[in-house]
N, C-alpha and C. Protein backbone atom coordinates (compact mmCIF):
# COMPACT_ATOMS: atom_id res chain seq x y z
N UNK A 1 4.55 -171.09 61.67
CA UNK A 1 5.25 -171.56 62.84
C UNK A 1 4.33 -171.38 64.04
N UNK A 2 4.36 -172.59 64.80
CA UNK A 2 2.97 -172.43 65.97
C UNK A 2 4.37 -171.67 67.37
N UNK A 3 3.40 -171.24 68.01
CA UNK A 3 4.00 -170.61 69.30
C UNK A 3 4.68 -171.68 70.05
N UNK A 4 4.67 -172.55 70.05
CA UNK A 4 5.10 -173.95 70.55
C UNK A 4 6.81 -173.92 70.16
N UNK A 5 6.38 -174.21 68.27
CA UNK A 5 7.63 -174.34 67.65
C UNK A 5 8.68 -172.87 67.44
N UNK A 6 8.55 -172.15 67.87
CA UNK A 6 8.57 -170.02 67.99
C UNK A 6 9.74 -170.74 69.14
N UNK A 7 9.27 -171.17 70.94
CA UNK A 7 9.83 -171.06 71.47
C UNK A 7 11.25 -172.10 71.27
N UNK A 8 10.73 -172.92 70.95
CA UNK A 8 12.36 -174.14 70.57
C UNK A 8 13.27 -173.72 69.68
N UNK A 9 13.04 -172.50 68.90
CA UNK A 9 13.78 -171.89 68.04
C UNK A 9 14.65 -170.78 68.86
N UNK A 10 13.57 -169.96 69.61
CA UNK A 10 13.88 -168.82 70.08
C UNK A 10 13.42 -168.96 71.55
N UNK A 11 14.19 -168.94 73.00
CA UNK A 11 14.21 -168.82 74.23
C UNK A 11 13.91 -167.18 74.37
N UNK A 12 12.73 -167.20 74.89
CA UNK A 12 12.26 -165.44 75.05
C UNK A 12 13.03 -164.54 75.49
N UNK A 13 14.16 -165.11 76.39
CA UNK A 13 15.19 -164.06 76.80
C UNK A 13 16.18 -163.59 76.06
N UNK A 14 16.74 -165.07 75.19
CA UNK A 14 17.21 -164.79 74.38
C UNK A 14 16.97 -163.53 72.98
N UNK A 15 15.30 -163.61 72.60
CA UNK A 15 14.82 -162.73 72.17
C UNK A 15 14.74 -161.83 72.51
N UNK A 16 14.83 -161.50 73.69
CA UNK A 16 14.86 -159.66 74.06
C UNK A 16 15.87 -159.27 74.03
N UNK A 17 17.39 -159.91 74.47
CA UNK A 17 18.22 -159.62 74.18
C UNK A 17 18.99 -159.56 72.36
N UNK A 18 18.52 -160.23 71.40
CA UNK A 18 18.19 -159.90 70.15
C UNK A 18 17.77 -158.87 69.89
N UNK A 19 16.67 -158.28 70.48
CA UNK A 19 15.70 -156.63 69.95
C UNK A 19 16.40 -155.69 71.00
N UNK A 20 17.09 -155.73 71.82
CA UNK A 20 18.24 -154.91 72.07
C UNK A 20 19.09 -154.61 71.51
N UNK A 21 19.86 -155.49 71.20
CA UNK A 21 21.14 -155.68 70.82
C UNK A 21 20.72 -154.41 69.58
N UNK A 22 19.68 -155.24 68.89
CA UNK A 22 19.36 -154.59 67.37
C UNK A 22 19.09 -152.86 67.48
N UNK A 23 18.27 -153.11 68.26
CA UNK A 23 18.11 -151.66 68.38
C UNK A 23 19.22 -150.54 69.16
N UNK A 24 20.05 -151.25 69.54
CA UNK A 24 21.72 -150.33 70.05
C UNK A 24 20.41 -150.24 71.60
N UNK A 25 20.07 -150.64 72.32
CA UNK A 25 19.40 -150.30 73.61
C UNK A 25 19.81 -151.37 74.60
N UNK A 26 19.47 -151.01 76.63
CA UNK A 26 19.70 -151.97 76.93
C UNK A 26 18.67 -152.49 77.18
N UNK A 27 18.41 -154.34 78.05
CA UNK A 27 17.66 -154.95 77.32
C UNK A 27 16.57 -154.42 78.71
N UNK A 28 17.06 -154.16 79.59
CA UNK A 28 16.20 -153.37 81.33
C UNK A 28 14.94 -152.35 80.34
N UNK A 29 15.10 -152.09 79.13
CA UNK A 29 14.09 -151.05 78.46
C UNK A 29 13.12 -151.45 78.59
N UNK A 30 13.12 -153.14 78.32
CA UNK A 30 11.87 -154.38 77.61
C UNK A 30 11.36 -154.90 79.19
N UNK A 31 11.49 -154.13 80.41
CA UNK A 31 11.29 -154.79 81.22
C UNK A 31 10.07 -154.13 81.99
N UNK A 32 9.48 -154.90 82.86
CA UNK A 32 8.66 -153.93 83.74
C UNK A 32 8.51 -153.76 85.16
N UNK A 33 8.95 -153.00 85.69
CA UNK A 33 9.25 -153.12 86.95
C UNK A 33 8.48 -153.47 88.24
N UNK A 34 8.41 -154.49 89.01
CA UNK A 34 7.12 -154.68 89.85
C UNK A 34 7.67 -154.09 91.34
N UNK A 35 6.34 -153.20 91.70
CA UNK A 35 6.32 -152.32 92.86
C UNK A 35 6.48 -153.30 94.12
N UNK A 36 7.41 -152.81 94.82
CA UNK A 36 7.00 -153.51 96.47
C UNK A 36 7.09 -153.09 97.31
N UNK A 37 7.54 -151.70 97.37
CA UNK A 37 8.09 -150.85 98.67
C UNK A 37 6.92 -149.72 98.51
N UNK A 38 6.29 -149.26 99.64
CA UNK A 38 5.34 -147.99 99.55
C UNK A 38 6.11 -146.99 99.06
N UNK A 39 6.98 -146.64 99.44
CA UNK A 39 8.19 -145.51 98.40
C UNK A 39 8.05 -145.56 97.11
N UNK A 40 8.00 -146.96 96.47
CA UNK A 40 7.95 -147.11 95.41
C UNK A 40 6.86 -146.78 94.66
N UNK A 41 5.50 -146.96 95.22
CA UNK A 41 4.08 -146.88 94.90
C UNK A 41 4.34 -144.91 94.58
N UNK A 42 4.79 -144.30 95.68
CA UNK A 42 4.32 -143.15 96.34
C UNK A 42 5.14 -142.10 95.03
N UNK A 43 6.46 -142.96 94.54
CA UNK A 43 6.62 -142.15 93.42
C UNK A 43 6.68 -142.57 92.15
N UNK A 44 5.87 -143.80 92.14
CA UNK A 44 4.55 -143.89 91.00
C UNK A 44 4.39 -142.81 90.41
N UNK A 45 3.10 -142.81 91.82
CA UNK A 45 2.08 -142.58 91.46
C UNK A 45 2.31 -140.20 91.25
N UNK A 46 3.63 -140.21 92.21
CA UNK A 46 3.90 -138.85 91.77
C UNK A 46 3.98 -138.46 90.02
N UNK A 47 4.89 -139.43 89.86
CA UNK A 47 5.29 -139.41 88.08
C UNK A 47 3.96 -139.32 87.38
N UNK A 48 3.62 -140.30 87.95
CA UNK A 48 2.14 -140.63 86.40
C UNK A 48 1.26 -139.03 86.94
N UNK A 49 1.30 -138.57 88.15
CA UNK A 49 0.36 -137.33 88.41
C UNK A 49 1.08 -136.16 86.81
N UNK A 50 2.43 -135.94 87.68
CA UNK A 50 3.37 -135.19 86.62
C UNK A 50 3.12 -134.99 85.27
N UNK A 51 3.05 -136.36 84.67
CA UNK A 51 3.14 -136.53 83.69
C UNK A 51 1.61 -137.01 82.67
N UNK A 52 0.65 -136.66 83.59
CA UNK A 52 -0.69 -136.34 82.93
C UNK A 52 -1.42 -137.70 83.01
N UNK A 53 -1.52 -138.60 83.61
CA UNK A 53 -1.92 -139.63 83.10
C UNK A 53 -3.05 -139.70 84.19
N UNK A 54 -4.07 -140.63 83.68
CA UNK A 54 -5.13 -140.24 84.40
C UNK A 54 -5.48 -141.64 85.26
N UNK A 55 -5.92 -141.65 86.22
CA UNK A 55 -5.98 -143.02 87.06
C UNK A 55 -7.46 -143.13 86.69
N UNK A 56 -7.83 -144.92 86.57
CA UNK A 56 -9.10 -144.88 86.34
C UNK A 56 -9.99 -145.66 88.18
């Protein structure tokens, strides 16, 4: 099945809400959140300090 014929079968949203459903989760899990407020950046970037991750 080409990626073409994938989507006429399956609408991607529709699919995430499928691998939710399945997995008992909600579907906000599969998502990624885009930053826009400096607040937002500022506790980023606190978390990822917290939580070990290393900035390159």
């Amino acid at each position: 099945m080409t990626q073409e014929e994938f989507y006429v079968v399956f609408e991607p949203q529709d699919l995430m809400k499928l691998f939710a459903s399945t997995l008992g989760v909600l579907i906000e899990l599969f998502t990624v959140p885009i930053l826009s407020e400096p607040r937002e950046y500022e506790a980023a970037e606190y978390w990822m300090y917290e939580l070990g991750v290393e900035l390159d």
